[in-house]
C-alpha atoms as a PDB file:
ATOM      1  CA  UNK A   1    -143.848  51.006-223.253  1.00  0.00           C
ATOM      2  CA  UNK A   2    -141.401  48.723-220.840  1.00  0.00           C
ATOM      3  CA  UNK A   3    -138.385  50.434-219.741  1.00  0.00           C
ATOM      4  CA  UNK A   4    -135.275  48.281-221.010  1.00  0.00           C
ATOM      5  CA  UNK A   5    -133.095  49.397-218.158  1.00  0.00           C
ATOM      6  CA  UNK A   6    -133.151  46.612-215.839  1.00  0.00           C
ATOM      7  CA  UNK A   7    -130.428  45.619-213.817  1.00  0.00           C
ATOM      8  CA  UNK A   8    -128.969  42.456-213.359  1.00  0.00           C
ATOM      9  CA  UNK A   9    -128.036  40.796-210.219  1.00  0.00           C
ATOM     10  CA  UNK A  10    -124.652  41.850-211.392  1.00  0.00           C
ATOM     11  CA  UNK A  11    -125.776  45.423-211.465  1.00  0.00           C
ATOM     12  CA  UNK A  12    -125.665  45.373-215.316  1.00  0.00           C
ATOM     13  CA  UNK A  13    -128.556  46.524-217.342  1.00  0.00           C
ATOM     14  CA  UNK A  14    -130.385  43.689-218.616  1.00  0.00           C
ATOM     15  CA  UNK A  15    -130.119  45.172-222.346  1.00  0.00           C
ATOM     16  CA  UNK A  16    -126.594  45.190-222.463  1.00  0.00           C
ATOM     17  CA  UNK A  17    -126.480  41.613-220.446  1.00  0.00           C
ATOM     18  CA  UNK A  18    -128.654  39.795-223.721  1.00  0.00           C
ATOM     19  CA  UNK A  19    -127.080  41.098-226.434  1.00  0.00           C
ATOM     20  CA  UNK A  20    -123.346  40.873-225.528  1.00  0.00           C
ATOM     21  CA  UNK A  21    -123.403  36.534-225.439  1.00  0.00           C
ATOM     22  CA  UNK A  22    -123.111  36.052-229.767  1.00  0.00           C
ATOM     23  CA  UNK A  23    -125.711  32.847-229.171  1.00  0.00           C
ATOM     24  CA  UNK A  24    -128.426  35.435-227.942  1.00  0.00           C
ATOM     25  CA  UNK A  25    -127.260  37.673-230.750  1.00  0.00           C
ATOM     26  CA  UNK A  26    -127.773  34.746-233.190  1.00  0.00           C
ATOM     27  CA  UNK A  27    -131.325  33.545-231.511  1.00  0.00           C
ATOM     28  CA  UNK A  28    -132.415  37.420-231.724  1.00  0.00           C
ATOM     29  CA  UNK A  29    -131.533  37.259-235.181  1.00  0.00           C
ATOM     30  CA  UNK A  30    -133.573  34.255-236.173  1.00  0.00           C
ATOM     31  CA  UNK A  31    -136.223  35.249-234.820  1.00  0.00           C
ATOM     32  CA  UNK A  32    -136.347  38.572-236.314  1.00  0.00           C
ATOM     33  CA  UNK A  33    -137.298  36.463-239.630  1.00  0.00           C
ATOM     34  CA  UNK A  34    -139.933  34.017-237.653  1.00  0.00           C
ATOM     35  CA  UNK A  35    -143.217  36.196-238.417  1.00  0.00           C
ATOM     36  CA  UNK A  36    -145.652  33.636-236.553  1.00  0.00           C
ATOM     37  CA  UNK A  37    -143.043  32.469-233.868  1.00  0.00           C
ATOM     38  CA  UNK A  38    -141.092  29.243-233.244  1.00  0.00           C
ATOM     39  CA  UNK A  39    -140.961  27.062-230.617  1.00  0.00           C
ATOM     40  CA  UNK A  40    -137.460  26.568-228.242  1.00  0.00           C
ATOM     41  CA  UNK A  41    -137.316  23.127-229.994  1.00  0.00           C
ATOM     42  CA  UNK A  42    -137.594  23.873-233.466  1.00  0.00           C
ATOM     43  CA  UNK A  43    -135.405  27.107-232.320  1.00  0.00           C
ATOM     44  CA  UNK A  44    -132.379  25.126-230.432  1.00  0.00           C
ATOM     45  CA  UNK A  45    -132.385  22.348-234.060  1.00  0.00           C
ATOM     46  CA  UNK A  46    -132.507  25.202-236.417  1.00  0.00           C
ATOM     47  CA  UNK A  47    -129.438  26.841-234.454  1.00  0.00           C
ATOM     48  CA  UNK A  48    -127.795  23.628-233.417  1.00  0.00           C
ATOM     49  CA  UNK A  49    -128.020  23.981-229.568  1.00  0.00           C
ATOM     50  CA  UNK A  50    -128.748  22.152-226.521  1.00  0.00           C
ATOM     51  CA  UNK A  51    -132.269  22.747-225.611  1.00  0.00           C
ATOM     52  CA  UNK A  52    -131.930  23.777-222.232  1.00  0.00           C
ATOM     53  CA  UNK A  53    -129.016  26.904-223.666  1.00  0.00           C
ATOM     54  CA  UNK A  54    -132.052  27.651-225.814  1.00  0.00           C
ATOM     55  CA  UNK A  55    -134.157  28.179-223.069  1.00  0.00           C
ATOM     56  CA  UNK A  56    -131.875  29.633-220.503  1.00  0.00           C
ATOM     57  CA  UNK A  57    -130.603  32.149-223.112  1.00  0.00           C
ATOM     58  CA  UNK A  58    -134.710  33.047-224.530  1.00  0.00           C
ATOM     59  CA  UNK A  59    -135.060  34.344-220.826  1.00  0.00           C
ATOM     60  CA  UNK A  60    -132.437  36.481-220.347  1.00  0.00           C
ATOM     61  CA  UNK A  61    -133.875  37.932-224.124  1.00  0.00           C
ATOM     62  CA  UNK A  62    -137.462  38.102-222.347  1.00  0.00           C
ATOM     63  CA  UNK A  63    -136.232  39.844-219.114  1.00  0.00           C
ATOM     64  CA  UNK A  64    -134.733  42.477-221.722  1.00  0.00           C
ATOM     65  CA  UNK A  65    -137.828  43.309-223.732  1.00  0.00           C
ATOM     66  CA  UNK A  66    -135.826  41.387-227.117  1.00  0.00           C
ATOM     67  CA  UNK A  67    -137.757  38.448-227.275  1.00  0.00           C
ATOM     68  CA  UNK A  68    -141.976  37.707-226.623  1.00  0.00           C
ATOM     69  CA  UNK A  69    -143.617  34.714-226.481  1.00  0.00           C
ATOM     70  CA  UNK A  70    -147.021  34.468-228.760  1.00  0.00           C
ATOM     71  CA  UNK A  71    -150.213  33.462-228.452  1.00  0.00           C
ATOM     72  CA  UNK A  72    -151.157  30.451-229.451  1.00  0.00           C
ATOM     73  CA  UNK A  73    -153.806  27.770-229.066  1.00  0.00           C
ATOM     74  CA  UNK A  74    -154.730  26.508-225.647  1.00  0.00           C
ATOM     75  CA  UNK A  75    -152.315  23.226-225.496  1.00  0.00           C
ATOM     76  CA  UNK A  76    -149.937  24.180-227.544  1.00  0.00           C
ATOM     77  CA  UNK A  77    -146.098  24.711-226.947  1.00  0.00           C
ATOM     78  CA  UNK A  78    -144.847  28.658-226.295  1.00  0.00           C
ATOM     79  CA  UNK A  79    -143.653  30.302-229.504  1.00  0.00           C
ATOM     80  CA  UNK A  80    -141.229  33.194-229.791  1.00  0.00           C
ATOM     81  CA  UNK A  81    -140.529  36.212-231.912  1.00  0.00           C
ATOM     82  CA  UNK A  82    -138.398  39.043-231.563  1.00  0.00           C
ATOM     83  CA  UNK A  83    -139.923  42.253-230.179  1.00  0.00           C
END
């Protein structure tokens, strides 16, 4: 089991760093209900954002142990589910 205490570079733990921004709050939420995983596309049209907030924000939500990317076929783009 990961330990969910990182710290930031602000010396916040990386836990409380994703889920106090309400658009990581919202992305962890979707993606609770995504079974098989979406993509950051399909994830920044179904939430209305900006691609690269999708991605920026799905990082900080990896680096806390919220978020994992899924297998998928060899070729294919990365697809995310909640933890």
């Amino acid at each position: 089991m990961r330990s969910h205490n990182k710290q930031s570079s602000s010396g916040e733990p990386a836990l409380r760093r994703a889920v106090r921004h309400p658009k990581r709050l919202e992305m962890l939420g979707y993606l609770t209900g995504e079974g098989t995983g979406i993509d950051e596309a399909e994830l920044a049209e179904a939430l209305g954002l900006n691609l690269s907030l999708v991605k920026y924000h799905l990082k900080i939500l990896q680096s806390a142990g919220l978020v994992v990317s899924v297998d998928r076929e060899p070729g294919a783009s990365e697809h995310y589910v909640a933890a």
